[in-house]
N, C-alpha and C. Protein backbone atom coordinates (compact mmCIF):
# COMPACT_ATOMS: atom_id res chain seq x y z
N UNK A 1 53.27 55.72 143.88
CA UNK A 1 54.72 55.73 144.06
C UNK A 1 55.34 56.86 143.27
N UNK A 2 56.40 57.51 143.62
CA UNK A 2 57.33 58.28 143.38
C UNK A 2 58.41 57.69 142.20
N UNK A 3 58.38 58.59 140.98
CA UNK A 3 59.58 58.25 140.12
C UNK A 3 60.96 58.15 140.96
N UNK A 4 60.76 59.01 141.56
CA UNK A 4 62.75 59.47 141.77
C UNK A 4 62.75 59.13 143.72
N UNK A 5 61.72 58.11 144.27
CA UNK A 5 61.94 57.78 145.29
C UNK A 5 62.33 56.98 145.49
N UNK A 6 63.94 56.53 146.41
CA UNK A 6 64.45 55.31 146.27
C UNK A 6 63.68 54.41 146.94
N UNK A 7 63.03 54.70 147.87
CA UNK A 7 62.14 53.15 148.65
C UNK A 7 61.30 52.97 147.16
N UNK A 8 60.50 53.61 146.53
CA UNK A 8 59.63 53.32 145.61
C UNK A 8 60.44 52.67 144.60
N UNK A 9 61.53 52.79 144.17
CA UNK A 9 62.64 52.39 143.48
C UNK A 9 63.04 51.11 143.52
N UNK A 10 62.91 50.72 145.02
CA UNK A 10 63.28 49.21 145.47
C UNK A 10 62.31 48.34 145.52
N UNK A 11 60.96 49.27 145.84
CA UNK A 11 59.71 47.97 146.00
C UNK A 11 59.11 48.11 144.54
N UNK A 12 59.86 48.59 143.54
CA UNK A 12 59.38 48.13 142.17
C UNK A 12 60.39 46.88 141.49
N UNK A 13 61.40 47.21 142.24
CA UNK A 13 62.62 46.09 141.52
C UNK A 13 63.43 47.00 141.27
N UNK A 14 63.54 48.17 141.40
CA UNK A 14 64.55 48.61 140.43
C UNK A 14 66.11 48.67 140.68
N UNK A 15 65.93 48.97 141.96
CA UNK A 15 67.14 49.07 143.01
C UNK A 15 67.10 47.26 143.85
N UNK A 16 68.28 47.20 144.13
CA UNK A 16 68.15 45.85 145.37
C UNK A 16 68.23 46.08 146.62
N UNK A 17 67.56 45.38 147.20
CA UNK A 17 67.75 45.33 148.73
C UNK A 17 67.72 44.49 149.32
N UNK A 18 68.25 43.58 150.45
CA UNK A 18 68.13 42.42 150.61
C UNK A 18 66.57 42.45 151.38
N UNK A 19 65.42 41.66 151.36
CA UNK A 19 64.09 41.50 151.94
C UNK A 19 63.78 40.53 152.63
N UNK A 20 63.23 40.54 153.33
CA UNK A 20 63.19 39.80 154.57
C UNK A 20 61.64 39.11 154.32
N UNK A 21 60.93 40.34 153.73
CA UNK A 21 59.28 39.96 153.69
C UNK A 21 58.86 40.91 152.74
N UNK A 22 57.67 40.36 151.46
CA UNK A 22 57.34 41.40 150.56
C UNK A 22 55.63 41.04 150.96
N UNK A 23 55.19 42.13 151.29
CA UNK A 23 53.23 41.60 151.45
C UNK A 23 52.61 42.96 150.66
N UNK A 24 51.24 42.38 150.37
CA UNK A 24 50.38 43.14 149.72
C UNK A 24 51.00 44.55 150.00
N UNK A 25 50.76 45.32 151.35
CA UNK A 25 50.79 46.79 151.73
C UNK A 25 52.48 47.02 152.31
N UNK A 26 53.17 46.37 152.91
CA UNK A 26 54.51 47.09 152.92
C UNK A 26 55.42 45.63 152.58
N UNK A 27 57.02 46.31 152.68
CA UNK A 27 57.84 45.58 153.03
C UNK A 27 59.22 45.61 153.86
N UNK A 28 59.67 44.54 154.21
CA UNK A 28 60.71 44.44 155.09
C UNK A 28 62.24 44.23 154.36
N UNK A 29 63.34 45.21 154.43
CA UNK A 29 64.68 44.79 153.98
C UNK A 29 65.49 45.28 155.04
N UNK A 30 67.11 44.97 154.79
CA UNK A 30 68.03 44.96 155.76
C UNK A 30 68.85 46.74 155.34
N UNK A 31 68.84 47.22 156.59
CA UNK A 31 69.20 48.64 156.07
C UNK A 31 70.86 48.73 155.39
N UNK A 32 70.74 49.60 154.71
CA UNK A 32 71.97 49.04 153.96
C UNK A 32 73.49 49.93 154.62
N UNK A 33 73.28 50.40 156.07
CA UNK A 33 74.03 51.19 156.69
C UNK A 33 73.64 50.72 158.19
N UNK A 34 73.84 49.85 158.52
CA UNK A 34 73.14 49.02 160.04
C UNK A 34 73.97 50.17 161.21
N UNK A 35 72.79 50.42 162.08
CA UNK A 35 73.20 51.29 163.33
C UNK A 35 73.50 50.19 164.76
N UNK A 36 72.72 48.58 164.35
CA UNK A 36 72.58 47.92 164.96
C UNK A 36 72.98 46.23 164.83
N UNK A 37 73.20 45.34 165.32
CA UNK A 37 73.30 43.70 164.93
C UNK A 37 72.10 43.41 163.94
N UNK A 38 71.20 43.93 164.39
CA UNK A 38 70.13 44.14 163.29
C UNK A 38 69.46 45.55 162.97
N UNK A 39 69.03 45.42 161.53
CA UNK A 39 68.58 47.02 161.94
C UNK A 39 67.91 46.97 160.96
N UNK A 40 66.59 47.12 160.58
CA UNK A 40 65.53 46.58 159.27
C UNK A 40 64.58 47.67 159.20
N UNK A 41 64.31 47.94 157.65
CA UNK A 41 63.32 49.33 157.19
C UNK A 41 62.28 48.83 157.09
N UNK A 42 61.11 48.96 157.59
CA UNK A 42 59.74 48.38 157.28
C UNK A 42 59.37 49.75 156.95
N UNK A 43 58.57 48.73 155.70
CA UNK A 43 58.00 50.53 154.53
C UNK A 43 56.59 50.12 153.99
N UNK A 44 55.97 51.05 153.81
CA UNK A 44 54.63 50.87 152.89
C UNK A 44 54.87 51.14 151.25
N UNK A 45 54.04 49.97 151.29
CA UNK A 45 54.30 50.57 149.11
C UNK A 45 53.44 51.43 148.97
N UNK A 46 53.16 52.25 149.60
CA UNK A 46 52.44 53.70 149.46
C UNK A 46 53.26 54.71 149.70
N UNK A 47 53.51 55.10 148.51
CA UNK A 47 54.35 56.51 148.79
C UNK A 47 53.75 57.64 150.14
N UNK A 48 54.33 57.66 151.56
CA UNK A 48 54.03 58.70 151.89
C UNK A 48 54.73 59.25 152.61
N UNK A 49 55.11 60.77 152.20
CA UNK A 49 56.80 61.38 152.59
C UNK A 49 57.06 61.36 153.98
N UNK A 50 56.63 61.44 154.79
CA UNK A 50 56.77 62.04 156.42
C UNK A 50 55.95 61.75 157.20
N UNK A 51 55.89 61.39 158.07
CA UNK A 51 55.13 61.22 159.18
C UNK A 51 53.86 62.09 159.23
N UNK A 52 54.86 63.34 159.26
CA UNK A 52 53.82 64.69 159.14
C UNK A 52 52.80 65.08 158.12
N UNK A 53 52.97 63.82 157.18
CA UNK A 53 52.04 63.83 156.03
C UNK A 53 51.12 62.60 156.37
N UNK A 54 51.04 61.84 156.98
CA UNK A 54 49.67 60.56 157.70
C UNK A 54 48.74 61.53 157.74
N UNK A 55 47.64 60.79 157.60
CA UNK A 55 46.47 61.25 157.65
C UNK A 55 45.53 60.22 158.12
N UNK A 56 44.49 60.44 158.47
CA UNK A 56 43.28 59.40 158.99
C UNK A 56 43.03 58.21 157.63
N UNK A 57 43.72 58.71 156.51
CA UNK A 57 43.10 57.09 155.50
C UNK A 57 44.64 56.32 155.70
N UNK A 58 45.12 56.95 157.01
CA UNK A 58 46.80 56.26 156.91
C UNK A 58 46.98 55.42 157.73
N UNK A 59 45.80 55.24 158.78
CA UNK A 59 45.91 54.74 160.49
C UNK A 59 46.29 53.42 159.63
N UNK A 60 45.47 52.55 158.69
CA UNK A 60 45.96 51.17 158.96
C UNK A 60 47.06 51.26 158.79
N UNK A 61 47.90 51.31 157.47
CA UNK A 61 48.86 51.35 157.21
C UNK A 61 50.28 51.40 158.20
N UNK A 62 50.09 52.44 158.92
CA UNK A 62 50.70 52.84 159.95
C UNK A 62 50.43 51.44 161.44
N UNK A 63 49.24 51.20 161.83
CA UNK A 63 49.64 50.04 162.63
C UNK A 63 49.82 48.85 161.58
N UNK A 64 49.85 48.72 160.74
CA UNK A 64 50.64 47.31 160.13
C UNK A 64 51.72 47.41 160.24
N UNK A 65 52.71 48.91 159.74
CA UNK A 65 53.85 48.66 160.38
C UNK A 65 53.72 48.29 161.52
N UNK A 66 53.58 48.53 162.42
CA UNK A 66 54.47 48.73 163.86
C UNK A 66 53.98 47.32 164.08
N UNK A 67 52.43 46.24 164.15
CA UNK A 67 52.47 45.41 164.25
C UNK A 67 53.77 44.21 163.23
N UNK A 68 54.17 44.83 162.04
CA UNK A 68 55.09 43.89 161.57
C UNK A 68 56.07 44.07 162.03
N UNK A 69 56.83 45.04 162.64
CA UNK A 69 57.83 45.49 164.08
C UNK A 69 57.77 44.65 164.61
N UNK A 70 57.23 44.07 165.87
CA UNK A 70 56.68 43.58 166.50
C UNK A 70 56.78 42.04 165.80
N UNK A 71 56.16 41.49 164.88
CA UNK A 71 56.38 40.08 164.30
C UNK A 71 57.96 39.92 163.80
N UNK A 72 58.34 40.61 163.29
CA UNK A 72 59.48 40.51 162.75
C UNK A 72 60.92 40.59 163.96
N UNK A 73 60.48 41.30 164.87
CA UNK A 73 61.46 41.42 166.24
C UNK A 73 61.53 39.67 166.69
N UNK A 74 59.93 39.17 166.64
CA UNK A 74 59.99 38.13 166.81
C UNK A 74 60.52 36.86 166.13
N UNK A 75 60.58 36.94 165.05
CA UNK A 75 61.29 36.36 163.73
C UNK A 75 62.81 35.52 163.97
N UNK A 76 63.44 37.60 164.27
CA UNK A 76 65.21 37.80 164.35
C UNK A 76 65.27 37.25 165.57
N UNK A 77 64.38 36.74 166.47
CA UNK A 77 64.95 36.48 168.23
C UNK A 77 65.03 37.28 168.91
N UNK A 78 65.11 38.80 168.49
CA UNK A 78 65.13 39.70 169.31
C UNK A 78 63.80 40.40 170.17
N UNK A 79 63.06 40.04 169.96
CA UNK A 79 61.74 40.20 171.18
C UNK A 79 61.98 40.23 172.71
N UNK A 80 62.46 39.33 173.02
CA UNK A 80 62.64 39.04 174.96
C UNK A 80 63.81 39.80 175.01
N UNK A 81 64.85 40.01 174.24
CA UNK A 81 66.01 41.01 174.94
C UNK A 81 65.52 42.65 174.34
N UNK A 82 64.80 42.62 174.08
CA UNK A 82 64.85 44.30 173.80
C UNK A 82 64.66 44.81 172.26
N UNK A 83 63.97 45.73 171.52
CA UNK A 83 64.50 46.48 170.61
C UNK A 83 64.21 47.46 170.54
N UNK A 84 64.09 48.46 169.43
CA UNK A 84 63.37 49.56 169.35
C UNK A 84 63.20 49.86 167.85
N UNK A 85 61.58 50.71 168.29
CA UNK A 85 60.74 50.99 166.98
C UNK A 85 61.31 52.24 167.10
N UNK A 86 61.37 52.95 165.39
CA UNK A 86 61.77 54.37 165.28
C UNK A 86 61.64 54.99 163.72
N UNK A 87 60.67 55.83 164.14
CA UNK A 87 60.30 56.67 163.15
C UNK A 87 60.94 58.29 162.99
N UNK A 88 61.95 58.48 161.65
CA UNK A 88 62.32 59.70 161.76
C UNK A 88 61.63 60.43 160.95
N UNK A 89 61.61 61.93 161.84
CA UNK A 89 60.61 62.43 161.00
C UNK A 89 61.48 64.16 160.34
N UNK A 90 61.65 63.98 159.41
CA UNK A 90 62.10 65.33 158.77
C UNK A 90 63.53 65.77 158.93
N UNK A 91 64.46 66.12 158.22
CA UNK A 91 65.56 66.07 158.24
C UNK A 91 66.15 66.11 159.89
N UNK A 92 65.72 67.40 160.43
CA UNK A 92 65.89 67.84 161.71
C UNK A 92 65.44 66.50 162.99
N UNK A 93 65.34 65.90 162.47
CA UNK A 93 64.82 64.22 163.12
C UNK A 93 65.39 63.19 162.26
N UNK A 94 66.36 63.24 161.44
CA UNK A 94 67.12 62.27 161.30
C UNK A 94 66.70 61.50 159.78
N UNK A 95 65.58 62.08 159.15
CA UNK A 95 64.92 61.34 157.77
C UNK A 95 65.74 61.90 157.10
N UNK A 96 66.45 60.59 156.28
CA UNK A 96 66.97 60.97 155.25
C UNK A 96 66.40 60.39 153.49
N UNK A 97 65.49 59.32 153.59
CA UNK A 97 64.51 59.07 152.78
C UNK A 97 63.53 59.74 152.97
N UNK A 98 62.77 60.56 151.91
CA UNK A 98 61.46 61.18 152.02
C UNK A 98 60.38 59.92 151.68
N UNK A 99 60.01 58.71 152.01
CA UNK A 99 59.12 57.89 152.21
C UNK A 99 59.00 57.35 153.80
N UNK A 100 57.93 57.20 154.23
CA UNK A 100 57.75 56.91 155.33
C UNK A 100 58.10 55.20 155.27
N UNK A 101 58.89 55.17 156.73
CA UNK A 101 59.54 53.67 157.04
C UNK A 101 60.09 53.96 158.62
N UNK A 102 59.95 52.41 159.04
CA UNK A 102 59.65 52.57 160.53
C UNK A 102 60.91 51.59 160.84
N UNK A 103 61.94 51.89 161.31
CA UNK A 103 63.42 51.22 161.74
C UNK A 103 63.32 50.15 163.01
N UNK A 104 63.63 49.18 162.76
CA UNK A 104 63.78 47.86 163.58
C UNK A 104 65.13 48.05 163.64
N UNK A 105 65.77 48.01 165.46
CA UNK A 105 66.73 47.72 165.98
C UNK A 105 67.10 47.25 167.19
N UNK A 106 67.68 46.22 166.85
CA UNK A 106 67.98 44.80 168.16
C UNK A 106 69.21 44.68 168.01
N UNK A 107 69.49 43.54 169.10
CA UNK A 107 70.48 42.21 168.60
C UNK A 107 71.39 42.78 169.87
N UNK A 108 71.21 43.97 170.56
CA UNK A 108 72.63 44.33 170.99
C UNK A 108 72.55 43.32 172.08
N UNK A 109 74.06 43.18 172.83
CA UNK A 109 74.22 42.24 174.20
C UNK A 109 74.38 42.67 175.27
């Protein structure tokens, strides 16, 4: 983890966030600027900046997110109407945390 990274910041305690789910390898909180009825950061407690920085010792990591996407869509109710997974990658793509985290957004009607 990163001194001066706020996801690393939050999955130490230092910062709050409201959490939905804390497990061994990532966790789930409520974004604190919702684009959506719901809208949730699933993150790894592994510091890793960008997308563009995964690597082959990253594959699990990377489908645990998207499988906890996926459980957690199911969770909020939002599964059968729709959501979307979304990974930004690099300023010019919308990252504005340099830790990798994969955006849950539902709920709309």
């Amino acid at each position: 983890m990163q001194k001066d990274c706020l996801f690393c910041q939050i999955i130490r305690g230092e910062k709050p966030a409201d959490f939905l789910f804390k497990g061994e390898s990532l966790v789930v909180f409520k974004d604190i600027y919702p684009e959506a009825p719901v809208h949730l950061l699933i993150v790894p407690r592994i510091h890793i900046r960008s997308i563009n920085e995964v690597t082959d010792k990253d594959k699990e990591i990377i489908s645990q997110m998207i499988l906890k996407g996926q459980e957690t869509a199911k969770d909020q109710g939002i599964a059968a109407s729709g959501y979307k997974l979304l990974f930004n990658v690099e300023r010019g793509g919308g990252q504005a945390i340099f830790h990798v985290h994969l955006h849950l957004l539902g709920g709309w009607r």
